[in-house]
Protein backbone atom coordinates (compact mmCIF):
# COMPACT_ATOMS: atom_id res chain seq x y z
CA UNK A 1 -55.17 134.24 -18.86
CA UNK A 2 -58.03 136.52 -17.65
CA UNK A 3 -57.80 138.43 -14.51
CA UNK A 4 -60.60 140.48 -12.52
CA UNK A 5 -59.87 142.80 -9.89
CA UNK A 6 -61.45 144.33 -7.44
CA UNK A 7 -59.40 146.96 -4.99
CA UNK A 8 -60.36 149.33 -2.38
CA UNK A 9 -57.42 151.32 -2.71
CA UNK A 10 -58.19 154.65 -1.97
CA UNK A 11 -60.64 153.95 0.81
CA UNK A 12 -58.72 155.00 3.54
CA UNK A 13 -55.03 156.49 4.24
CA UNK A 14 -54.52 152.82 6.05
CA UNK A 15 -55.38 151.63 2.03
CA UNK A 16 -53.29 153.90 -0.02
CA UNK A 17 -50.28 152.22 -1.69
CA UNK A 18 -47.44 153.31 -0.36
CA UNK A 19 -43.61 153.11 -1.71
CA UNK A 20 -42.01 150.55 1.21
CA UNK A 21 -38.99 153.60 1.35
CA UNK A 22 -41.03 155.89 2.45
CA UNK A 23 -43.13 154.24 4.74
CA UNK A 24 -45.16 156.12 7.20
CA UNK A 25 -46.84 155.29 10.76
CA UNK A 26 -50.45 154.96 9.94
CA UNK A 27 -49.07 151.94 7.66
CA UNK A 28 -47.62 149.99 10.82
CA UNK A 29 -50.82 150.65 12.59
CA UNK A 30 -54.16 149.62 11.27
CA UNK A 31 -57.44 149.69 14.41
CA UNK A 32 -59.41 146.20 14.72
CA UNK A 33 -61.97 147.93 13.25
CA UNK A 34 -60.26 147.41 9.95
CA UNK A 35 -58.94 144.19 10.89
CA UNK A 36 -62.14 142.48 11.88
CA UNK A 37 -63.85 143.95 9.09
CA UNK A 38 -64.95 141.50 6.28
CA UNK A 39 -64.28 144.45 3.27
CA UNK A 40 -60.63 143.00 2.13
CA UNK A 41 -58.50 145.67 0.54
CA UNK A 42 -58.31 144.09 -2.93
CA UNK A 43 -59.72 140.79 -4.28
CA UNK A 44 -58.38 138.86 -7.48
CA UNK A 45 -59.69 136.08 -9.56
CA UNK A 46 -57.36 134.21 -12.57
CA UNK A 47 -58.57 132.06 -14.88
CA UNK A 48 -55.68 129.40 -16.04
CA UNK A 49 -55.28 129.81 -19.98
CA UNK A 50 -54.41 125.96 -20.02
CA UNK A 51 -56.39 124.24 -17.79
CA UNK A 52 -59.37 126.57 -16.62
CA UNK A 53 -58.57 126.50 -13.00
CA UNK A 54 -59.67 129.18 -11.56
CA UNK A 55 -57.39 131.10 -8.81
CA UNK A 56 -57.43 133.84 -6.19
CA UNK A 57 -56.04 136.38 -4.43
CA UNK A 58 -57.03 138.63 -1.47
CA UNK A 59 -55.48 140.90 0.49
CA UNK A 60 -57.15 141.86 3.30
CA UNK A 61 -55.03 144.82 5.25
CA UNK A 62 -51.27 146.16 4.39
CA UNK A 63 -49.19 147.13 7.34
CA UNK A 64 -45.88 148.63 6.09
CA UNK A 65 -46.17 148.37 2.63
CA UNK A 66 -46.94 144.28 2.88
CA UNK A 67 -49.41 141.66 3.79
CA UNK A 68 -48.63 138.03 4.41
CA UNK A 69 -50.38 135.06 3.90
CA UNK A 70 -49.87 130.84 2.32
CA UNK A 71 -51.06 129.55 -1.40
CA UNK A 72 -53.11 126.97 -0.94
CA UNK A 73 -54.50 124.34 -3.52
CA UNK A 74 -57.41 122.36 -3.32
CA UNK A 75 -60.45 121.41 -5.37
CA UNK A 76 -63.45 123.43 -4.50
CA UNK A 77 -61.42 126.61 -3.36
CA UNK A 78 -63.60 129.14 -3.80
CA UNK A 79 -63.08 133.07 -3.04
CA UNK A 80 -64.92 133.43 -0.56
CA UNK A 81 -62.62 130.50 1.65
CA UNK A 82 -59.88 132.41 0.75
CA UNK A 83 -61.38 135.75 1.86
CA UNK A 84 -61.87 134.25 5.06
CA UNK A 85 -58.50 133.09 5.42
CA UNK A 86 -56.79 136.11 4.67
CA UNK A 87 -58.86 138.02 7.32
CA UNK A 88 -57.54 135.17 9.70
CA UNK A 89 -54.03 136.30 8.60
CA UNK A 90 -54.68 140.02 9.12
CA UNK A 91 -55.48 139.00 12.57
CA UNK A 92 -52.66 136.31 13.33
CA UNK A 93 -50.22 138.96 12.35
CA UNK A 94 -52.15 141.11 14.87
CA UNK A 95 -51.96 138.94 17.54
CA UNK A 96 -48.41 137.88 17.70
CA UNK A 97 -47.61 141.94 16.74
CA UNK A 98 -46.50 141.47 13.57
CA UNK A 99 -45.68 144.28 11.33
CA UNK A 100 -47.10 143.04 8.19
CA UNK A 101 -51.22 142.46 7.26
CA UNK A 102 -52.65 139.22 5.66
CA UNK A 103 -53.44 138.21 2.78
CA UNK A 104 -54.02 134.77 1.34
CA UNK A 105 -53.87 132.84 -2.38
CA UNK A 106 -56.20 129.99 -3.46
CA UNK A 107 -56.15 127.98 -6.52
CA UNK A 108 -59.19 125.53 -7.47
CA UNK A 109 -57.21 122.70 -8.54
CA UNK A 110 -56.49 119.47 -7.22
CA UNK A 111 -52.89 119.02 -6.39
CA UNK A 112 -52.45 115.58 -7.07
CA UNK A 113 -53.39 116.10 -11.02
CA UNK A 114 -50.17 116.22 -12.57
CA UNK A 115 -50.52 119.65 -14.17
CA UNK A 116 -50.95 120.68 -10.36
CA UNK A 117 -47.26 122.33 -10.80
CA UNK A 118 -47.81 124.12 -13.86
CA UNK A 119 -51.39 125.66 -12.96
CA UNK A 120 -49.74 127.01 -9.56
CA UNK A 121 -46.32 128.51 -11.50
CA UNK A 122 -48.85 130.43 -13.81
CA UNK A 123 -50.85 131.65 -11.15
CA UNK A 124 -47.84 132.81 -9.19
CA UNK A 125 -46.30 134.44 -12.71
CA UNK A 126 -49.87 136.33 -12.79
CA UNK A 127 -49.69 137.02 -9.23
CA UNK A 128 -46.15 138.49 -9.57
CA UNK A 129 -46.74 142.61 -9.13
CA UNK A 130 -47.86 141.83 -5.81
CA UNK A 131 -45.68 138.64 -5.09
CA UNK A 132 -42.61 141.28 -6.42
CA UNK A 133 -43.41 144.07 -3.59
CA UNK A 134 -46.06 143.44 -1.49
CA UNK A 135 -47.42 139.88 -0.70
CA UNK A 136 -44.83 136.99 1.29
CA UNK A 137 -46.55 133.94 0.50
CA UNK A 138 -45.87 130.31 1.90
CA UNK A 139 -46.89 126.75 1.92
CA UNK A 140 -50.57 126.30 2.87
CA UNK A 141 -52.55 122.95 2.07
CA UNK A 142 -51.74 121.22 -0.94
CA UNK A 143 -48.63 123.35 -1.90
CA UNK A 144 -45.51 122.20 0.76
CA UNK A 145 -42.82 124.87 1.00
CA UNK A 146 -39.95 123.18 -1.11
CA UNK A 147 -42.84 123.90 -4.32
CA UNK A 148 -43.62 127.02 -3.91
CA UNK A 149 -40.29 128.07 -3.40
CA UNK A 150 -39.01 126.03 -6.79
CA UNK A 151 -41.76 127.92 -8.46
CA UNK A 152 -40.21 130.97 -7.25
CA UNK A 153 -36.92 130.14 -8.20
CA UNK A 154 -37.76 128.91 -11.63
CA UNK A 155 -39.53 132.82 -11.86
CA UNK A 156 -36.34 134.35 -10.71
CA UNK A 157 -37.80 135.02 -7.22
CA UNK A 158 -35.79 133.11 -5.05
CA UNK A 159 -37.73 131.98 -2.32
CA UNK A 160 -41.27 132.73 -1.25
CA UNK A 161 -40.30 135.18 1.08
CA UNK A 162 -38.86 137.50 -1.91
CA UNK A 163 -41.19 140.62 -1.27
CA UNK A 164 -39.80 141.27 2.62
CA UNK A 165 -36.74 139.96 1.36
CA UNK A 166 -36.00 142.51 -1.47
CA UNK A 167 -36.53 145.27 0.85
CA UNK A 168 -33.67 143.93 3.45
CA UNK A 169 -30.65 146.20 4.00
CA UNK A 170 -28.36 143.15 2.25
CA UNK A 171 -31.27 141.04 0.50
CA UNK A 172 -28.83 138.01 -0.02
CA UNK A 173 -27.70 137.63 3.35
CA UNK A 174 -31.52 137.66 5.17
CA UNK A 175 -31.80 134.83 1.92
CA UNK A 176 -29.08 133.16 3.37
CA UNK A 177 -30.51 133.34 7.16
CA UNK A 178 -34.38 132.53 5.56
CA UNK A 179 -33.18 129.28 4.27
CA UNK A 180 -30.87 128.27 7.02
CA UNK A 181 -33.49 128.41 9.33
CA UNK A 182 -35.89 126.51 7.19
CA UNK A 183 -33.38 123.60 6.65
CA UNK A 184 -31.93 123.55 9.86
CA UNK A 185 -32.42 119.85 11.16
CA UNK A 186 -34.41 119.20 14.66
CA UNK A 187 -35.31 116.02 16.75
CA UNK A 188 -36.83 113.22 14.31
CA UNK A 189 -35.22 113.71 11.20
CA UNK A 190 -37.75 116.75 10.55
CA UNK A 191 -36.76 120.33 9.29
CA UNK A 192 -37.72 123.19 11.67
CA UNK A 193 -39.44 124.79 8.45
CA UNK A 194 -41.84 121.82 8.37
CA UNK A 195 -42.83 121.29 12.22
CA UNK A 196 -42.95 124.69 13.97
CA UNK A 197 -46.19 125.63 13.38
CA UNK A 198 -47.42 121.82 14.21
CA UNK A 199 -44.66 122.99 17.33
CA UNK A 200 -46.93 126.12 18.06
CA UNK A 201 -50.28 123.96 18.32
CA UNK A 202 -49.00 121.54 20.27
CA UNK A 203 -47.37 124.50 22.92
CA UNK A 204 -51.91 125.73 22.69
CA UNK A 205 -52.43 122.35 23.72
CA UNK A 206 -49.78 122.04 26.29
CA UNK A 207 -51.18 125.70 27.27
CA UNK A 208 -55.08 123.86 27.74
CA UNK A 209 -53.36 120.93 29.75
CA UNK A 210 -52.20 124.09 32.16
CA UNK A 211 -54.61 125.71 32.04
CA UNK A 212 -56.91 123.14 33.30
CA UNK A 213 -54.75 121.36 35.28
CA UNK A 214 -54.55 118.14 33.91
CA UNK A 215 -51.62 115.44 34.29
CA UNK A 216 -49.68 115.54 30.35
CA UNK A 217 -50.19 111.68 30.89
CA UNK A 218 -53.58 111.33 31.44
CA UNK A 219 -54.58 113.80 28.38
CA UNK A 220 -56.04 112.43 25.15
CA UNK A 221 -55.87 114.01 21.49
CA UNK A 222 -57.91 113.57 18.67
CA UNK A 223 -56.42 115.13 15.53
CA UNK A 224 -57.97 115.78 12.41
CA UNK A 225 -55.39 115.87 9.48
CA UNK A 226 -51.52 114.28 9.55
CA UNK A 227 -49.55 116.64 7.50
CA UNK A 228 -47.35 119.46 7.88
CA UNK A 229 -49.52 120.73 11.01
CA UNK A 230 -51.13 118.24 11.80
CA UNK A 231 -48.06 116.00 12.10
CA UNK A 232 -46.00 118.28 13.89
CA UNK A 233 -48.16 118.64 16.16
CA UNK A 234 -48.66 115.01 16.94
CA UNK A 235 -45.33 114.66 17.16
CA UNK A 236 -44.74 117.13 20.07
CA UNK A 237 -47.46 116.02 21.66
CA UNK A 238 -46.53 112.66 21.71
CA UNK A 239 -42.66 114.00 22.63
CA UNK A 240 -44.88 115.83 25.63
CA UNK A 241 -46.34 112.48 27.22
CA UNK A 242 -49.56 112.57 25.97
CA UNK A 243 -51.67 109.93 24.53
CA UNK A 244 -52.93 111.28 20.50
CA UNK A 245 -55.45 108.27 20.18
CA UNK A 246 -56.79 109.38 16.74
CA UNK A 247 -55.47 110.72 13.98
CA UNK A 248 -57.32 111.10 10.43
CA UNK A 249 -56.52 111.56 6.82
CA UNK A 250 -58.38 111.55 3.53
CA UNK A 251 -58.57 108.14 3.84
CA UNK A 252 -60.27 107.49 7.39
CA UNK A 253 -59.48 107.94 10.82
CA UNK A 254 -57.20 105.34 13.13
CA UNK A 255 -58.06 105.11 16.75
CA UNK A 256 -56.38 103.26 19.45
CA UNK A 257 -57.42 104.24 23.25
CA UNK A 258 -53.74 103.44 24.41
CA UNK A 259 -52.45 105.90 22.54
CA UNK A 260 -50.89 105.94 18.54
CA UNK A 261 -47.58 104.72 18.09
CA UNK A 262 -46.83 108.50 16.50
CA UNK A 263 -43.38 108.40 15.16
CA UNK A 264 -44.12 105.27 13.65
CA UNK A 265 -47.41 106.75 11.73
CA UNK A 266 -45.62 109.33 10.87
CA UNK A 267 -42.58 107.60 8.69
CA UNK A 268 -45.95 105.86 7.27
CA UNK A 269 -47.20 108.80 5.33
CA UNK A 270 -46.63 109.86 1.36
CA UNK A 271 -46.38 113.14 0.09
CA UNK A 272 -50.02 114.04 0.63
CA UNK A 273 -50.09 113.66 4.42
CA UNK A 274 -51.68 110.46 4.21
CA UNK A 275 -51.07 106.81 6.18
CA UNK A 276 -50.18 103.55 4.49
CA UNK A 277 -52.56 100.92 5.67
CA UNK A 278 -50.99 98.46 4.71
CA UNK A 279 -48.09 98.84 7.05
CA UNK A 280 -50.85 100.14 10.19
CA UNK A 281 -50.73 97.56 13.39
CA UNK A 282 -53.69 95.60 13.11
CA UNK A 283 -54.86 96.27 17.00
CA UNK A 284 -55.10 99.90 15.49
CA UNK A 285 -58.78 100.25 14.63
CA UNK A 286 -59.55 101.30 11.17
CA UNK A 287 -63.32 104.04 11.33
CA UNK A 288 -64.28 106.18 9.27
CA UNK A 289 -62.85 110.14 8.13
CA UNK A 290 -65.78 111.55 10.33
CA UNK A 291 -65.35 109.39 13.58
CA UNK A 292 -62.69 111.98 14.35
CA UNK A 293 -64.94 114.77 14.95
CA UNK A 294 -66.76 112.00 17.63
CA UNK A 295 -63.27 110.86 19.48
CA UNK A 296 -64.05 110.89 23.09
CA UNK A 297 -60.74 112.72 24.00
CA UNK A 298 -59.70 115.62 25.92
CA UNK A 299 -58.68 117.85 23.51
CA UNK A 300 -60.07 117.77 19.35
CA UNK A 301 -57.13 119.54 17.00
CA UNK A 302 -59.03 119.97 13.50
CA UNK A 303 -55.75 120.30 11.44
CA UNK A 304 -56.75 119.29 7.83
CA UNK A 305 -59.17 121.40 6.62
CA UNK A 306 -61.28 124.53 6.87
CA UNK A 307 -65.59 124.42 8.20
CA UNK A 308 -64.12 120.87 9.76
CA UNK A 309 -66.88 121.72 12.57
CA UNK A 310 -70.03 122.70 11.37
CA UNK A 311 -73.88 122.24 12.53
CA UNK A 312 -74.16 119.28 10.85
CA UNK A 313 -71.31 117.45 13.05
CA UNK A 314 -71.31 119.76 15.90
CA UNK A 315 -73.16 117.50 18.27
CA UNK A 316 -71.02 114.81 17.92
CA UNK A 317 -68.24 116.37 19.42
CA UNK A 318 -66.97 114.82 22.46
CA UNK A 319 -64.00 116.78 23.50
CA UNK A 320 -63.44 118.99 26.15
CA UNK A 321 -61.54 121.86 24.34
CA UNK A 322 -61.00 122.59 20.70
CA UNK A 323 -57.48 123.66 19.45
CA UNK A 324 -57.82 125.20 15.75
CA UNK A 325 -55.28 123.85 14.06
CA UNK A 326 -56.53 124.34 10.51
CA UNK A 327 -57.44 128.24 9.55
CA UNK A 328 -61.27 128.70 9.89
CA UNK A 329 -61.82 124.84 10.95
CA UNK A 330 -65.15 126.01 13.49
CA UNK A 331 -68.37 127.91 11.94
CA UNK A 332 -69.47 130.80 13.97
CA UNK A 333 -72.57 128.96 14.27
CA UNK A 334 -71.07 125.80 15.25
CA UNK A 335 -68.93 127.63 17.30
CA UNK A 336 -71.84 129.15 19.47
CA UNK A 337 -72.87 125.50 19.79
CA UNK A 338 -70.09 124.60 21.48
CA UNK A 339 -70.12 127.36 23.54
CA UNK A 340 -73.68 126.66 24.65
CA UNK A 341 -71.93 123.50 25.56
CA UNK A 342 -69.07 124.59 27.58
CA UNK A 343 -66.03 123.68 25.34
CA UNK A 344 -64.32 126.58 24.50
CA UNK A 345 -62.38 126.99 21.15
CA UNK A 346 -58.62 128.42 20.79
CA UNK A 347 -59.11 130.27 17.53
CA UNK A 348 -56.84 129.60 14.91
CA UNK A 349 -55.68 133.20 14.62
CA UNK A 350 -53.87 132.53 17.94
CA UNK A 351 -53.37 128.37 18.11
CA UNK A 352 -52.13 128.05 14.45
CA UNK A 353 -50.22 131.36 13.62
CA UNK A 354 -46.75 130.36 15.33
CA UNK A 355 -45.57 128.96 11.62
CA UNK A 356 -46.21 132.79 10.42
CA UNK A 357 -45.31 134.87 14.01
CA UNK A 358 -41.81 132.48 13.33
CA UNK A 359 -41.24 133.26 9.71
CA UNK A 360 -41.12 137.12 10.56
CA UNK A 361 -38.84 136.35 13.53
CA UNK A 362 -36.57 135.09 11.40
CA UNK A 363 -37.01 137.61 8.34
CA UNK A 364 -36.48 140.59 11.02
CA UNK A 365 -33.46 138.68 12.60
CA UNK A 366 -34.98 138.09 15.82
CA UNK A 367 -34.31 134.50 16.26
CA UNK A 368 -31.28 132.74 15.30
CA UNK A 369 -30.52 129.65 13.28
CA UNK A 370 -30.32 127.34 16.39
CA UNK A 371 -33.74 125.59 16.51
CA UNK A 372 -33.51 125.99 20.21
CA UNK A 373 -33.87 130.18 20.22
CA UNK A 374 -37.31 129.55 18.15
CA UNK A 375 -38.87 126.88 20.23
CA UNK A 376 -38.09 129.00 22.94
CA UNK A 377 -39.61 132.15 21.75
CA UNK A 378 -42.63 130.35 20.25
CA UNK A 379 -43.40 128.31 23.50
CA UNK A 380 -43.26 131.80 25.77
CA UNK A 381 -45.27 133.46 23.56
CA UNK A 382 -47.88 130.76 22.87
CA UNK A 383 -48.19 129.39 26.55
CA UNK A 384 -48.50 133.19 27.62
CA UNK A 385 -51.59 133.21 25.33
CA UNK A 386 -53.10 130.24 25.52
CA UNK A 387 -53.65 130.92 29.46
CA UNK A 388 -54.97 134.50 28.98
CA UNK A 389 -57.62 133.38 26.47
CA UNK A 390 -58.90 129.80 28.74
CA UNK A 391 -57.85 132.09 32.06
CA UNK A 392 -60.91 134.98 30.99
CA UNK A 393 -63.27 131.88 29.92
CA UNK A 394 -62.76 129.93 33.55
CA UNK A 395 -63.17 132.64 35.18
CA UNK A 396 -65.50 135.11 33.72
CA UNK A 397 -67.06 133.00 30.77
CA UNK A 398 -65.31 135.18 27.91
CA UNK A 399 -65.05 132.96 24.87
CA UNK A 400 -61.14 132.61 23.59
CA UNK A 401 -61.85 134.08 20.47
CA UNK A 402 -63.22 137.15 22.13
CA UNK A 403 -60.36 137.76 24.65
CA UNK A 404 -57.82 137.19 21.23
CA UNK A 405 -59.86 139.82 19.34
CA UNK A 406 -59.43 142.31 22.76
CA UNK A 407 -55.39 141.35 21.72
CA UNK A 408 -55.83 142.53 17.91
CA UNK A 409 -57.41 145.22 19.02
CA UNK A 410 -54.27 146.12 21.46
CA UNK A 411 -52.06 145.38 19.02
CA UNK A 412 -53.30 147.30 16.45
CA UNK A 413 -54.07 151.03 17.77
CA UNK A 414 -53.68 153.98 16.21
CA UNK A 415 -50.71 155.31 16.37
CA UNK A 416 -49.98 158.18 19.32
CA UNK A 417 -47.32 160.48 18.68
CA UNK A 418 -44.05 159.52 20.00
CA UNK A 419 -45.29 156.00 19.75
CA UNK A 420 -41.72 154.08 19.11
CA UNK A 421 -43.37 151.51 17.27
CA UNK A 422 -44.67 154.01 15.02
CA UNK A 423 -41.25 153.73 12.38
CA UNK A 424 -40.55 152.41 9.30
CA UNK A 425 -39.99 148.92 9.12
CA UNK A 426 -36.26 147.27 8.51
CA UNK A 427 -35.14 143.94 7.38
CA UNK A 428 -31.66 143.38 8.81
């Protein structure tokens, strides 16, 4: 195993390395400035001693002492992707207030090789002095919660959670509330673990359809990607009245103009997110992966993978909105495109972030096990969002991404004396 590091530590007081009991209020406060900048804090690369796979880590900002952010796994994951991803977590955790900065793993590996397991225990063994004390890592695409969190187990970890978790005032019973709120069982057979962020995106959506005032019934959905995110989503959506007439996975895309029979696609897919054809309706019409992008629909949800929307494809969008479902899913460039266009993007740093914004509720205690208290909390928060960011750009033009930047930035001031925010954080 061979490791390279590079860390800023030392940069800045926000970058010192603190000890998490005696945590000061600079930590719980770091400007945009810092946020938005592209200069991570520390960046990683492993090298597999069995395989070769090469695997990363990056932590963009601490806040308290930590920095959260998913593993993902993926062939072709390269450092910078994963850079970019964990500046998108600095500034999800920024938006929704969190007191935690971002960070992100990536492992260049395909997940569907058999040795997929073994490569991403390694990495998370090699990973372990930050995965100990500072980084709570997740599921992200290609590594579902249940396997990360075996891997931890098997490493003596627990659950992926284990570096907020360690620091909890009674560290077994905020295990005991992490994983009852994970497995707790909600409407279609589905874990609340495995559908609230797919919840979140569809509560942006439902957020656009308000927005813009639109009838829930008359609104079409395109959505790229039918796994954990993806899924959920089209599930609420679907449980919301509206008509998801595409859906793709890495095999193509499926398009009816009626609408998708949903639930039934959805008891259709295997482990990897993707659709048995052999069971699909045949009135369901069979395109390519790409014809997504092209759906004429109402709203697009890119939910499978990152630079979905680039200049090459960008003119062949057809929606109305875009709802960033996947982290990073619209180039800048492409993004001004669209712009130029009049279809306004809802960044995934605000559209996708309700699975992480949710996982700190429940690690700080502030929602209960009852599935009900976090749909609740999520929707407020999201809808309340959704219609500031598409509010500024109906009415004065201000792209989403720019009005959820002005909320990082309000989020994370410096701290002014007295400020009760400014306090060490607890775990209950």
């Amino acid at each position: 195993m061979t490791t390279t590091t590079e860390s800023g530590f030392g940069r800045t007081p926000e970058h010192r390395e603190y000890d998490h009991r005696e945590n000061t209020a600079p930590q719980r406060r770091v400007d945009v400035a810092t946020v938005r900048s592209g200069e991570p804090l520390l960046r990683m690369t492993w090298s597999d001693p069995v395989t070769g796979a090469q695997g990363y880590l990056v932590v963009h900002t601490l806040v308290s002492d930590l920095a959260t952010g998913g593993t993902r796994m993926r062939a072709g994951c390269t450092m910078s992707e994963v850079e970019d991803l964990a500046g998108g977590m600095a500034a999800k955790t920024a938006v929704f207030d969190l007191p935690v900065g971002g960070a992100k793993g990536g492992i260049d590996f395909d997940p569907k090789d058999p040795r997929a397991v073994g490569v991403l225990e390694r990495f998370c063994q090699a990973m372990r002095p930050w995965l100990d004390a500072h980084w709570v890592t997740a599921e992200d695409l290609g590594v579902p919660q249940h396997l990360i969190d075996d891997v931890f187990a098997r490493l003596g970890l627990q659950q992926s959670y284990h570096a907020a978790i360690s620091r909890a005032e009674d560290p077994q019973r905020t295990l005991r509330r992490v994983r009852a709120a994970l497995n707790a069982p909600v409407a279609g057979g589905f874990l609340l673990g495995d559908v609230i962020g797919g919840y979140g995106v569809a509560q942006a959506c439902i957020g656009t359809v308000n927005a813009s005032g639109w009838a829930p019934a008359d609104t079409t959905v395109a959505i790229q990607g039918i796994g954990t995110m993806g899924g959920g989503a089209a599930w609420y959506l679907h449980e919301a009245g509206m008509r998801v007439v595409a859906v793709a996975d890495a095999v193509g895309t499926l398009y009816c103009p009626d609408g998708l029979d949903v639930p039934a696609l959805l008891d259709l897919r295997n482990g990897y997110g993707e659709i048995d054809r052999s069971r699909v309706p045949s009135h369901v019409q069979r395109l390519p992966r790409a014809a997504v992008i092209a759906t004429a629909a109402d709203i697009l949800v890119p939910a499978a993978i990152s630079y979905a929307i680039t200049t090459d494809n960008v003119d062949h969008v057809a929606a109305k909105v875009v709802i960033e479902a996947a982290n990073a899913a619209t180039t800048p460039q492409a993004e001004a495109v669209l712009t130029g266009r009049g279809i306004p993007v809802v960044p995934d740093f605000v559209a996708n972030a309700g699975a992480v914004a949710w996982a700190w509720w429940v690690l700080l205690g502030q929602v209960g096990t009852d599935p009900e208290d976090s749909f609740l909390r999520l929707r407020t928060e999201m809808l309340a969002k959704v219609a500031l960011l598409l509010g500024q750009w109906m009415l004065d033009g201000v792209t989403p991404r720019h009005t959820a930047w002005d909320l990082v930035a309000a989020n994370r001031r410096a701290p002014a004396p007295g400020d009760p925010l400014a306090v060490p954080l607890t775990i209950p």
